[in-house]
N, C-alpha and C. Protein backbone atom coordinates (compact mmCIF):
# COMPACT_ATOMS: atom_id res chain seq x y z
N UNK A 1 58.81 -182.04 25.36
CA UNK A 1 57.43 -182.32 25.02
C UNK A 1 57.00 -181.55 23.79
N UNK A 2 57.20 -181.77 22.67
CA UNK A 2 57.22 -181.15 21.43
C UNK A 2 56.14 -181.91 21.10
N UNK A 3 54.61 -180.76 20.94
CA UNK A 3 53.09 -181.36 20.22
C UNK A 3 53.65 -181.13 19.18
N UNK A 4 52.96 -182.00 18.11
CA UNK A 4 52.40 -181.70 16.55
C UNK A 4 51.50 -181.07 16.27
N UNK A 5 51.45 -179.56 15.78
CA UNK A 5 50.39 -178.67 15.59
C UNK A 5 50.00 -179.34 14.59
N UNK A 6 48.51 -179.42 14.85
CA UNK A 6 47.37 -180.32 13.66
C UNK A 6 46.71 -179.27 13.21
N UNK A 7 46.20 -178.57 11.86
CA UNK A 7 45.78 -178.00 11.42
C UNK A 7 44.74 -178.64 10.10
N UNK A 8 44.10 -177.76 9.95
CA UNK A 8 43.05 -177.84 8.54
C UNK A 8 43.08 -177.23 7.70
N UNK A 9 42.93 -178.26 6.39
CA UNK A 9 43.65 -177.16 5.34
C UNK A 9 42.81 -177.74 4.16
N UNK A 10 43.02 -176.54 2.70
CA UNK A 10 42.24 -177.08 2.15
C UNK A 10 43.11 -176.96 0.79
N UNK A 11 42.72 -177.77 -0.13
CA UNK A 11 43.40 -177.84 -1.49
C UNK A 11 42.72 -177.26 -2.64
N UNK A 12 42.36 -175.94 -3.20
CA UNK A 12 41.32 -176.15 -4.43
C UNK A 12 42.23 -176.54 -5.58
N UNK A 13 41.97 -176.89 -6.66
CA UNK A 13 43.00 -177.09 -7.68
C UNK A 13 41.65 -177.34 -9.20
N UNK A 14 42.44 -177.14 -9.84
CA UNK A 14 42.21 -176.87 -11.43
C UNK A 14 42.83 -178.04 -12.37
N UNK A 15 42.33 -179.17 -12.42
CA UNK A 15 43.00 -180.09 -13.54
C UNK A 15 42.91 -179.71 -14.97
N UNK A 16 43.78 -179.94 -15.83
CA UNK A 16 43.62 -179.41 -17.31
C UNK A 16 42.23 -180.28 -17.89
N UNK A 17 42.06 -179.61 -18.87
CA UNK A 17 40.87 -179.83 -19.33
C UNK A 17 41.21 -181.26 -20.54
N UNK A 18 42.54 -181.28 -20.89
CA UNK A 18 43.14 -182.37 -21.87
C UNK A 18 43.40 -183.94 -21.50
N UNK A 19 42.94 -183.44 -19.44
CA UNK A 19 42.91 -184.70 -18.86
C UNK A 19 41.42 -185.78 -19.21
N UNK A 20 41.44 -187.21 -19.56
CA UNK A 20 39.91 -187.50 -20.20
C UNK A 20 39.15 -187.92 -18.85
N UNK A 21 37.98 -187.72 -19.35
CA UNK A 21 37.06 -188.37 -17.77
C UNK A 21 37.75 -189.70 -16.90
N UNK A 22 37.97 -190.68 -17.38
CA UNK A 22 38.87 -191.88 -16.73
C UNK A 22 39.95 -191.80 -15.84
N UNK A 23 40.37 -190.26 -16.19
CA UNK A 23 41.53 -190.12 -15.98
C UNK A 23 41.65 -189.48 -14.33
N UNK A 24 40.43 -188.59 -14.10
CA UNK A 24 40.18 -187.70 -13.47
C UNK A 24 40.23 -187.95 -12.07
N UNK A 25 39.83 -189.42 -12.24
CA UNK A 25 40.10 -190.16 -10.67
C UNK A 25 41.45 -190.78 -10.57
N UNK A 26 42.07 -190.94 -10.90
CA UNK A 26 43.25 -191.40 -11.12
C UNK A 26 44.13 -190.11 -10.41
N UNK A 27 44.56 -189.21 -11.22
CA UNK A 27 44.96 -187.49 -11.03
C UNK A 27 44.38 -187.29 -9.28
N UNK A 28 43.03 -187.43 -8.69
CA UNK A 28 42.47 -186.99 -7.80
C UNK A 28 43.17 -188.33 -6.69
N UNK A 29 42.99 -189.25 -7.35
CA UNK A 29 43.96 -190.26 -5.84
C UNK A 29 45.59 -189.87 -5.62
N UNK A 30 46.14 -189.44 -6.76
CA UNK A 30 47.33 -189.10 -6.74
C UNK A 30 47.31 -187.70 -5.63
N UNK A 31 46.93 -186.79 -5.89
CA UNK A 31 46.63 -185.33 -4.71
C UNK A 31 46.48 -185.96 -3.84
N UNK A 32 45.52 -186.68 -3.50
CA UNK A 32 45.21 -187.53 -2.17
C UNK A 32 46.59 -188.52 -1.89
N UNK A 33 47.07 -189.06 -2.14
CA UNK A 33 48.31 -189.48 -1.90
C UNK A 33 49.46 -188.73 -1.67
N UNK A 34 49.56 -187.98 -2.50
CA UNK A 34 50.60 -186.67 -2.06
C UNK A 34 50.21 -186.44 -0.10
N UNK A 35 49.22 -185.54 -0.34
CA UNK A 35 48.46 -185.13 1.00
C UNK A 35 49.02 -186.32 2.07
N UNK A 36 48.85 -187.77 1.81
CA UNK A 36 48.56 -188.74 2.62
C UNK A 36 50.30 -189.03 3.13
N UNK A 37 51.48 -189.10 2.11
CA UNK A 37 52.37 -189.14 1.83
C UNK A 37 53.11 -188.49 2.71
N UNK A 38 52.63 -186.98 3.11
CA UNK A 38 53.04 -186.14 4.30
C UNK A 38 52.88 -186.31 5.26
N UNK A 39 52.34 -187.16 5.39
CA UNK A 39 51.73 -187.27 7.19
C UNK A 39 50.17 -186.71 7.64
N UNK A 40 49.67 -186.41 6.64
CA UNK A 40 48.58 -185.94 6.93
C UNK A 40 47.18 -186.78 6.61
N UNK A 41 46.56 -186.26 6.96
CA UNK A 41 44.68 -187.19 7.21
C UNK A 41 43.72 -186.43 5.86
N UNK A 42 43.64 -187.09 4.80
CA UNK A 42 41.88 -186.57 4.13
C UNK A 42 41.07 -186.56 4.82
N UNK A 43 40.44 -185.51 5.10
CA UNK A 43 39.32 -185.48 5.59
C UNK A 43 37.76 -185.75 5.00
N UNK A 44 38.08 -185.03 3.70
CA UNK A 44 36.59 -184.31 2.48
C UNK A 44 37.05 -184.12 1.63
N UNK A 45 36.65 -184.14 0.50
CA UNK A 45 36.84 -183.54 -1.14
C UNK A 45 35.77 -183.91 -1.75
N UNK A 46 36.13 -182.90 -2.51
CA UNK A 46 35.02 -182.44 -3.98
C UNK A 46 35.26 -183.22 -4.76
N UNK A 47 34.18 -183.71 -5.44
CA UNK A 47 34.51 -184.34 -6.92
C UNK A 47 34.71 -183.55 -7.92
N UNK A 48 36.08 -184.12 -8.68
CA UNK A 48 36.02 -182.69 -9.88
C UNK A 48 34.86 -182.28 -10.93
N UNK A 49 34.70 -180.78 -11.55
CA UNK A 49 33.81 -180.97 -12.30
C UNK A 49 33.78 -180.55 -13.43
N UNK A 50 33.91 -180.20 -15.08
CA UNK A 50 34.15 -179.45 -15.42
C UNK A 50 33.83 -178.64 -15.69
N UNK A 51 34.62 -177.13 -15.59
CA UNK A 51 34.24 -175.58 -15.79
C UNK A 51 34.46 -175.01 -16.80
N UNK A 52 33.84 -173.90 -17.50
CA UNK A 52 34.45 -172.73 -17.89
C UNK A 52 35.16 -171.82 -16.81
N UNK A 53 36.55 -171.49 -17.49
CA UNK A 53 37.18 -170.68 -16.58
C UNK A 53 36.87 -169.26 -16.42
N UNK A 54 36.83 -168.42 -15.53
CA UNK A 54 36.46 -167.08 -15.83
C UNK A 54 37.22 -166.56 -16.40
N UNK A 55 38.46 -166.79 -16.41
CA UNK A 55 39.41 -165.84 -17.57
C UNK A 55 40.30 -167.44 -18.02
N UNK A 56 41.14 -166.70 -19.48
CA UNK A 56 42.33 -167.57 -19.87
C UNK A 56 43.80 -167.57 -19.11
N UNK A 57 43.85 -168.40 -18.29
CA UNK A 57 45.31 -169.02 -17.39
C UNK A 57 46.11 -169.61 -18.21
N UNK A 58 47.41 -169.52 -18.17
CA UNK A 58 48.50 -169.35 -18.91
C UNK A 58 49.32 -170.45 -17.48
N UNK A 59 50.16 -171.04 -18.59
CA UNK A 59 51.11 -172.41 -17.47
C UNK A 59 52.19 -172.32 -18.22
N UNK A 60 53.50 -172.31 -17.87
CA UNK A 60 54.61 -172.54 -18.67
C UNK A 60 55.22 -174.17 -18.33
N UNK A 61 54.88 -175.19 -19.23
CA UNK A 61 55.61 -176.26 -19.61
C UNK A 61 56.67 -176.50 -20.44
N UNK A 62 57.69 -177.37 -20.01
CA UNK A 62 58.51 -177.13 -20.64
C UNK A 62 58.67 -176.18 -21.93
N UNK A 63 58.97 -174.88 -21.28
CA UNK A 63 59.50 -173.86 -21.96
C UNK A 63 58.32 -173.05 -23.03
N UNK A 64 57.09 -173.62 -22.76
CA UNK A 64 55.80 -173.17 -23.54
C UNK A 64 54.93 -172.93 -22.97
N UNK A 65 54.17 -171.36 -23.53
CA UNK A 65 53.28 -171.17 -22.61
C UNK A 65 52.29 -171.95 -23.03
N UNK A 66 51.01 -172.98 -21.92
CA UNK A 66 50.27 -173.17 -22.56
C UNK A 66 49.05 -172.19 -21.77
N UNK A 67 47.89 -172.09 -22.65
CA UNK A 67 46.93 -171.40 -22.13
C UNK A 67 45.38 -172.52 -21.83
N UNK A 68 44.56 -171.81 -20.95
CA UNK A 68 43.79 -172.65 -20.55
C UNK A 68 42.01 -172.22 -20.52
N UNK A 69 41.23 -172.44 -21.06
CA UNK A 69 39.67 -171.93 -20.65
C UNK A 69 39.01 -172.59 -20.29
N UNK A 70 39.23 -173.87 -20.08
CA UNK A 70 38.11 -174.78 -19.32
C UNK A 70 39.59 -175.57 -18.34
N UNK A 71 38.56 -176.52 -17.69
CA UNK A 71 39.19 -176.93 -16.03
C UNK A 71 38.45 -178.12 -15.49
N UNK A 72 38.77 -179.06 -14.87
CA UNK A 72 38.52 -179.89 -14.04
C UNK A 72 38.62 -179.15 -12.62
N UNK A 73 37.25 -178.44 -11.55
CA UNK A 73 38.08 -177.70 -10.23
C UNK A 73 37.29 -178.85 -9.38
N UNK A 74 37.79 -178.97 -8.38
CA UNK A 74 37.93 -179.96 -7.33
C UNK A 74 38.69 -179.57 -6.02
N UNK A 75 38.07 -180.27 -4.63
CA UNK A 75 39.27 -179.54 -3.36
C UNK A 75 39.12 -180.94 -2.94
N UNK A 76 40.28 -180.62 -1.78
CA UNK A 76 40.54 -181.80 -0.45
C UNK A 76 40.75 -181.17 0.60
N UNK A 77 40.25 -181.89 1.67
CA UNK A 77 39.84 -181.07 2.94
C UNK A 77 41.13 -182.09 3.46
N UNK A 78 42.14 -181.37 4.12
CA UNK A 78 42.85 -182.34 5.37
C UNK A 78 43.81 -181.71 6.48
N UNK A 79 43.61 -182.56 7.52
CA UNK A 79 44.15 -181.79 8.10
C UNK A 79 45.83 -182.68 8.73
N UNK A 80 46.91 -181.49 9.20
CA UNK A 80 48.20 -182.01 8.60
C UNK A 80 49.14 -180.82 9.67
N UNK A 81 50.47 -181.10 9.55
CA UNK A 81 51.38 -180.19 10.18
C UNK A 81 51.68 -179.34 9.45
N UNK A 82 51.74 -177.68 9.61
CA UNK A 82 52.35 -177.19 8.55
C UNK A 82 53.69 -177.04 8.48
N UNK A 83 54.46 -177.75 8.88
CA UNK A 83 55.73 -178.39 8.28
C UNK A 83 55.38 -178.74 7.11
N UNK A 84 54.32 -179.85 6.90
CA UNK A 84 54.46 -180.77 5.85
C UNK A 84 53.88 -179.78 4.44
N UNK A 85 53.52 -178.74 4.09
CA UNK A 85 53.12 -178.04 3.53
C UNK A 85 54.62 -177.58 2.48
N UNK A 86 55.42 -177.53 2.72
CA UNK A 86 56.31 -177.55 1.59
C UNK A 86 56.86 -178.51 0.67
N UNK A 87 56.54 -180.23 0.99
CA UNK A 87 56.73 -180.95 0.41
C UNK A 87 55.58 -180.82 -0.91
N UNK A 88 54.14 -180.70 -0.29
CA UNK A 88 52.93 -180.91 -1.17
C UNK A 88 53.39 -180.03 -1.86
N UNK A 89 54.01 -178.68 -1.32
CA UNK A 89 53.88 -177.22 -2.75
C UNK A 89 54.61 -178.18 -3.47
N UNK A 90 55.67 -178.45 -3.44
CA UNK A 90 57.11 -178.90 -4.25
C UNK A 90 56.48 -180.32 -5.26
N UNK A 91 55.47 -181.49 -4.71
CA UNK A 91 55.24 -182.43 -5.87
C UNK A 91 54.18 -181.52 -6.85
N UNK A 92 53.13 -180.66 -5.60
CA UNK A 92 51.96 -180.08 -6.70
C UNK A 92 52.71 -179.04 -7.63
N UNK A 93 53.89 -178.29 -7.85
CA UNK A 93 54.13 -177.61 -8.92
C UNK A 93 54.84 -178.49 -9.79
N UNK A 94 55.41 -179.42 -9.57
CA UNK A 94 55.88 -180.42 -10.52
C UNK A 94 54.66 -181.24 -11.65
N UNK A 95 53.63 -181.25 -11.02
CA UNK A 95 52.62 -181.99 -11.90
C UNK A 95 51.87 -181.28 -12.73
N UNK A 96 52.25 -182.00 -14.00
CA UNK A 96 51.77 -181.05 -15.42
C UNK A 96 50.17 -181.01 -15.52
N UNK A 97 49.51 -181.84 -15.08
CA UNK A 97 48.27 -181.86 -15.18
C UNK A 97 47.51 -180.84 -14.21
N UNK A 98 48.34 -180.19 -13.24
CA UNK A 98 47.70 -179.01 -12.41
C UNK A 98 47.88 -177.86 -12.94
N UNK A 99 46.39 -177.61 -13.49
CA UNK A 99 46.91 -175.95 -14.06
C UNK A 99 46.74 -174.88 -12.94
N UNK A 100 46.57 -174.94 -12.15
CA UNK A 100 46.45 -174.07 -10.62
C UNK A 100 45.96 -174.58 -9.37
N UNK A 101 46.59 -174.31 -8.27
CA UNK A 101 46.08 -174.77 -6.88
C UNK A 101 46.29 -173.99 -5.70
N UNK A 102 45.29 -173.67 -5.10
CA UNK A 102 45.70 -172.70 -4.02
C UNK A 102 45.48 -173.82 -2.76
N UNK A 103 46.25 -173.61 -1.39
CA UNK A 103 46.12 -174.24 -0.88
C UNK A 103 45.47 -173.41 0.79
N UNK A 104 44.96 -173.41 1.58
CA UNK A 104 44.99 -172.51 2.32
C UNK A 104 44.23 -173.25 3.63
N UNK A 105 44.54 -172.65 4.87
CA UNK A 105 43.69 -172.80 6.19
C UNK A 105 42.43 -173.00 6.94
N UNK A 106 41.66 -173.49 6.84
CA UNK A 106 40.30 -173.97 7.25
C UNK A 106 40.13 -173.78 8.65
N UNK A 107 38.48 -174.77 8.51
CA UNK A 107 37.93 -175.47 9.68
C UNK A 107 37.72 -176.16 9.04
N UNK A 108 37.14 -177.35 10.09
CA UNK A 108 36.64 -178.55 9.66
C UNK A 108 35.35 -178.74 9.24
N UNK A 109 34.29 -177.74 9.91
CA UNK A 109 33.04 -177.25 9.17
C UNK A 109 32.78 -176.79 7.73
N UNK A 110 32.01 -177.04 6.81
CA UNK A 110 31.78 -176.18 5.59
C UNK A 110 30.91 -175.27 5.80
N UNK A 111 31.81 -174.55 6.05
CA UNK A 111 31.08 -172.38 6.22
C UNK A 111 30.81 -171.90 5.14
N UNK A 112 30.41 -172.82 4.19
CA UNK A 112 29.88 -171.75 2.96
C UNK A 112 28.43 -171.28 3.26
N UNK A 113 28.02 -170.10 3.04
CA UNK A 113 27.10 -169.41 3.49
C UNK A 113 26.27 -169.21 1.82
N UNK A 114 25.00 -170.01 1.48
CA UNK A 114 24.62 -169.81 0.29
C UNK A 114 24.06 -168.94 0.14
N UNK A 115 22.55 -168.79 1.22
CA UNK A 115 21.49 -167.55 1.24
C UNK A 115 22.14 -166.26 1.60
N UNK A 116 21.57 -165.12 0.98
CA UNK A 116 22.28 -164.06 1.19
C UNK A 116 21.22 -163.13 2.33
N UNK A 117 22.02 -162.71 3.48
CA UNK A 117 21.61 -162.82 4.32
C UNK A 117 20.72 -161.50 4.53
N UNK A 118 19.62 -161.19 4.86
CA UNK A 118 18.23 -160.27 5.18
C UNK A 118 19.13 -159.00 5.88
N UNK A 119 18.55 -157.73 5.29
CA UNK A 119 19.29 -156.96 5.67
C UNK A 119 18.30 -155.71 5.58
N UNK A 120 18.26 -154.69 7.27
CA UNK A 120 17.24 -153.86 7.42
C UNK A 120 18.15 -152.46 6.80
N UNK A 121 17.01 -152.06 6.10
CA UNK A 121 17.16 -150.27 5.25
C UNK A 121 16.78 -149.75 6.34
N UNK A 122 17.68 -148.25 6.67
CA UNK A 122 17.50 -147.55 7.48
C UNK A 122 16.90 -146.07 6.58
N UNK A 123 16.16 -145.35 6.84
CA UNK A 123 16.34 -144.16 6.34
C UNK A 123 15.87 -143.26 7.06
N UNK A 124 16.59 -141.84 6.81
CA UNK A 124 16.36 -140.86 7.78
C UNK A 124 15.17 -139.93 7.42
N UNK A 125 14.38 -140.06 7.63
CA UNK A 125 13.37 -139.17 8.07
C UNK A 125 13.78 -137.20 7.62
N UNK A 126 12.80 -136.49 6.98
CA UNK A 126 12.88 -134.64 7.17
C UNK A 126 13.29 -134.42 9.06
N UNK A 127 12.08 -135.21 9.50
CA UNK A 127 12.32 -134.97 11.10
C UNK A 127 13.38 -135.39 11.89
N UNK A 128 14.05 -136.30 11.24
CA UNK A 128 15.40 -136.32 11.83
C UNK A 128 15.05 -138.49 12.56
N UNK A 129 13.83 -138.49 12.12
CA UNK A 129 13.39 -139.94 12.74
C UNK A 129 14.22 -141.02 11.77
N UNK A 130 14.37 -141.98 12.68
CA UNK A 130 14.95 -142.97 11.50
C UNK A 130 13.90 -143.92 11.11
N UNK A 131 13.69 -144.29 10.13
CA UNK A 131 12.44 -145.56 9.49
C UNK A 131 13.18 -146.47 8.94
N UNK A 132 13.02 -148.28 9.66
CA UNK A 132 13.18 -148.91 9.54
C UNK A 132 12.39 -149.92 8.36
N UNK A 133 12.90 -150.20 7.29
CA UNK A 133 12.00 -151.10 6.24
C UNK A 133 12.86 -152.67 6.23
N UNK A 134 12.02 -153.17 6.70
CA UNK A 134 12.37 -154.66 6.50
C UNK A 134 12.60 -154.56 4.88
N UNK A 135 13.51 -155.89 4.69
CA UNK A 135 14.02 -156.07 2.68
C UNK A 135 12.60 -157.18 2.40
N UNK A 136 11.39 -157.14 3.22
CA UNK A 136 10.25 -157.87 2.88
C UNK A 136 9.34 -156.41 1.81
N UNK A 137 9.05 -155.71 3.14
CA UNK A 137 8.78 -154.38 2.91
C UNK A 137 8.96 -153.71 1.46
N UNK A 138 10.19 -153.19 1.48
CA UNK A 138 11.47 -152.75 0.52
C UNK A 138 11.04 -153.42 -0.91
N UNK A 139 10.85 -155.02 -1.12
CA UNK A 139 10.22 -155.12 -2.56
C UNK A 139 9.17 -155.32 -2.73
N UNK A 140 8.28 -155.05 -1.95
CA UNK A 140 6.81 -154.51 -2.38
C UNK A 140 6.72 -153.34 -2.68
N UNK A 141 7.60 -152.21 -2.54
CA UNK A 141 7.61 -150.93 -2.85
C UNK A 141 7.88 -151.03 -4.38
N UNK A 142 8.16 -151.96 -4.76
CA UNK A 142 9.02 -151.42 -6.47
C UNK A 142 8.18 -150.43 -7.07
N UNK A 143 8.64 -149.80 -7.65
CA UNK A 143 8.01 -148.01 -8.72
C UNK A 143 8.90 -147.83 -9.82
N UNK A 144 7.62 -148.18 -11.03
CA UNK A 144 8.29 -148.22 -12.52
C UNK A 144 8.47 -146.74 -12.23
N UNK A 145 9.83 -146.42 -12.38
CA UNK A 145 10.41 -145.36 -12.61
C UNK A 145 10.01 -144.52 -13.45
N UNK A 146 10.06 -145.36 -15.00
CA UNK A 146 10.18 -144.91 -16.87
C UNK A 146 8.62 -144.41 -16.75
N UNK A 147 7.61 -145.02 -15.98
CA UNK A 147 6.15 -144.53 -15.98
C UNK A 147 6.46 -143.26 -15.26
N UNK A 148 6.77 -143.16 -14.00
CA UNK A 148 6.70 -142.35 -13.24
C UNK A 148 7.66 -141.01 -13.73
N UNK A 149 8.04 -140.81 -14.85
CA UNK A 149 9.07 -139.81 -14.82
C UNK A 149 8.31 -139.13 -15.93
N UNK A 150 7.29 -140.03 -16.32
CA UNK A 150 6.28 -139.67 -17.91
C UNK A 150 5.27 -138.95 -17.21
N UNK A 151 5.26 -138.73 -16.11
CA UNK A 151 4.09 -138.30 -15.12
C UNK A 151 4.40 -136.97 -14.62
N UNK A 152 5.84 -137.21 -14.31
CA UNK A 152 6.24 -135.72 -13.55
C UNK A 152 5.91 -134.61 -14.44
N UNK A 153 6.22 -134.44 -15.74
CA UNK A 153 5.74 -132.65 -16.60
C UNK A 153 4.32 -132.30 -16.19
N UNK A 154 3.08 -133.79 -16.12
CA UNK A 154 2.06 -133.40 -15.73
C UNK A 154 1.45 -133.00 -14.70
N UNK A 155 2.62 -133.59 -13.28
CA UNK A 155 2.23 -132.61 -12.08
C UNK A 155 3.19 -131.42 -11.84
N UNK A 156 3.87 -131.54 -12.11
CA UNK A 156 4.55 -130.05 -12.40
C UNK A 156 4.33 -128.90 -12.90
N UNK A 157 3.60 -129.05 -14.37
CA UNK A 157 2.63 -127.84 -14.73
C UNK A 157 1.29 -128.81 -15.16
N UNK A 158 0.23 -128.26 -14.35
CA UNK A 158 -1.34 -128.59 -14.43
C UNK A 158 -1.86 -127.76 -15.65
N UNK A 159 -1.33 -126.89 -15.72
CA UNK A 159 -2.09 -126.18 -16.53
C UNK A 159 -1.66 -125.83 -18.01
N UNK A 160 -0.27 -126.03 -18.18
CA UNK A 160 0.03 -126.69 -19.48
C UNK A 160 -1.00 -128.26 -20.18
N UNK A 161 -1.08 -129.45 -18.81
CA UNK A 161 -1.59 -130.48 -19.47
C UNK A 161 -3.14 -130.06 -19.75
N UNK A 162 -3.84 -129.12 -19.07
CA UNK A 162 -5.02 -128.81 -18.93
C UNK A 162 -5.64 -128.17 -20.50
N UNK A 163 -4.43 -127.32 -20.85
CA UNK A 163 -4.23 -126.18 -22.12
C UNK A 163 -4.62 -127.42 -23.25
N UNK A 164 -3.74 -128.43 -22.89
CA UNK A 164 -3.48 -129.55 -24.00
C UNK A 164 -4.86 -130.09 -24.13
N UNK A 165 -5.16 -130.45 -23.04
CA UNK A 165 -6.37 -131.13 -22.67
C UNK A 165 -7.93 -130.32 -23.92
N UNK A 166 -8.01 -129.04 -23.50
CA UNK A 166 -8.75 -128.11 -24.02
C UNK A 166 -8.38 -127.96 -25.38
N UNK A 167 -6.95 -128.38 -26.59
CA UNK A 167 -7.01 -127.91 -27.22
C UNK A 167 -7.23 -129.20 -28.14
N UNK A 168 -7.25 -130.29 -27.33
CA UNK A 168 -7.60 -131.54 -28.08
C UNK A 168 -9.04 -131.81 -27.93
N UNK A 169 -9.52 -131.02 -27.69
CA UNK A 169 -11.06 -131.06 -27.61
C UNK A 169 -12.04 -130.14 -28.82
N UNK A 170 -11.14 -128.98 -28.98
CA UNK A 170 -11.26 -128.14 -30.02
C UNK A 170 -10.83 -128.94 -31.21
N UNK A 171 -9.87 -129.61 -31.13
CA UNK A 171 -9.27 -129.88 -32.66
C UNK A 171 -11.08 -131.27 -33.13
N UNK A 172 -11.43 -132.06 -31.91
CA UNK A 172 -11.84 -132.81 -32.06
C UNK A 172 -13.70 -132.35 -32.81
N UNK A 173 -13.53 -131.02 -32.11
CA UNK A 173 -14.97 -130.40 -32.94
C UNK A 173 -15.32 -130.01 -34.52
């Protein structure tokens, strides 16, 4: 009684940027065919889009490096045996038009988490109490610093600003 472990998986990938818009769906049914080719199910994918890359990626084609700063990135959601996961590596490094693809383990949910999530400041107290500030709290407090640091010589010595005070009063007579 040998199951087929079914898993979820995901494809991101990077089309070259030399590929033309027409083309882009063409390239993207082909991945999807690969995928399909194995035995496995599409589930979801991204439409590609194009990027600036965060850095310059480097590909060696026949025998040349080429380098890369922009990208077509795009994924496919499917789920598949991971047996079949060495065939896909083996056509996806063969295809010149992939300048990178990571492939990796899922769910079937999209867990991307956009909002960044509310988070309570603790601080400890002289008395040893802890004070809780909500991050509502926390930016209503903001304090121009650059003002506030133009302030400190004057509570620090009173009577230097006081001296000043008195001698700009004299100059003014």
């Amino acid at each position: 009684m040998s199951e087929e472990i079914k898993r979820v998986y995901e494809l991101g990938y990077i089309l070259s940027a030399a590929v033309s818009d027409g083309e882009i769906t063409k390239e993207t049914d082909v991945l999807k065919d690969t995928i399909s080719t194995a035995g496995n199910k599409v589930l979801a994918e991204g439409i590609p889009e194009f990027i600036d890359l965060a850095y310059t990626m480097e590909k060696n084609i026949a025998s040349k490096k080429i380098k890369y700063n922009q990208g077509y990135f795009g994924w496919i959601k499917f789920e598949g045996d991971p047996a079949s996961l060495e065939s896909i590596k083996k056509v996806l490094d063969s295809n010149i038009n992939l300048v990178r693809y990571i492939l990796i383990k899922t769910t079937i949910d999209n867990s991307v988490v956009f909002k960044k999530p509310k988070i309570e400041a603790k601080r400890i107290l002289a008395n040893g109490e802890d004070l809780v500030i909500s991050e509502v709290e926390a930016t209503d407090e903001v304090v121009d610093l650059h003002n506030e640091h133009e302030n400190v010589s004057e509570i620090e010595n009173p009577a230097q600003s006081e001296k000043s005070v008195a001698d700009g009063e004299e100059e003014s007579l």
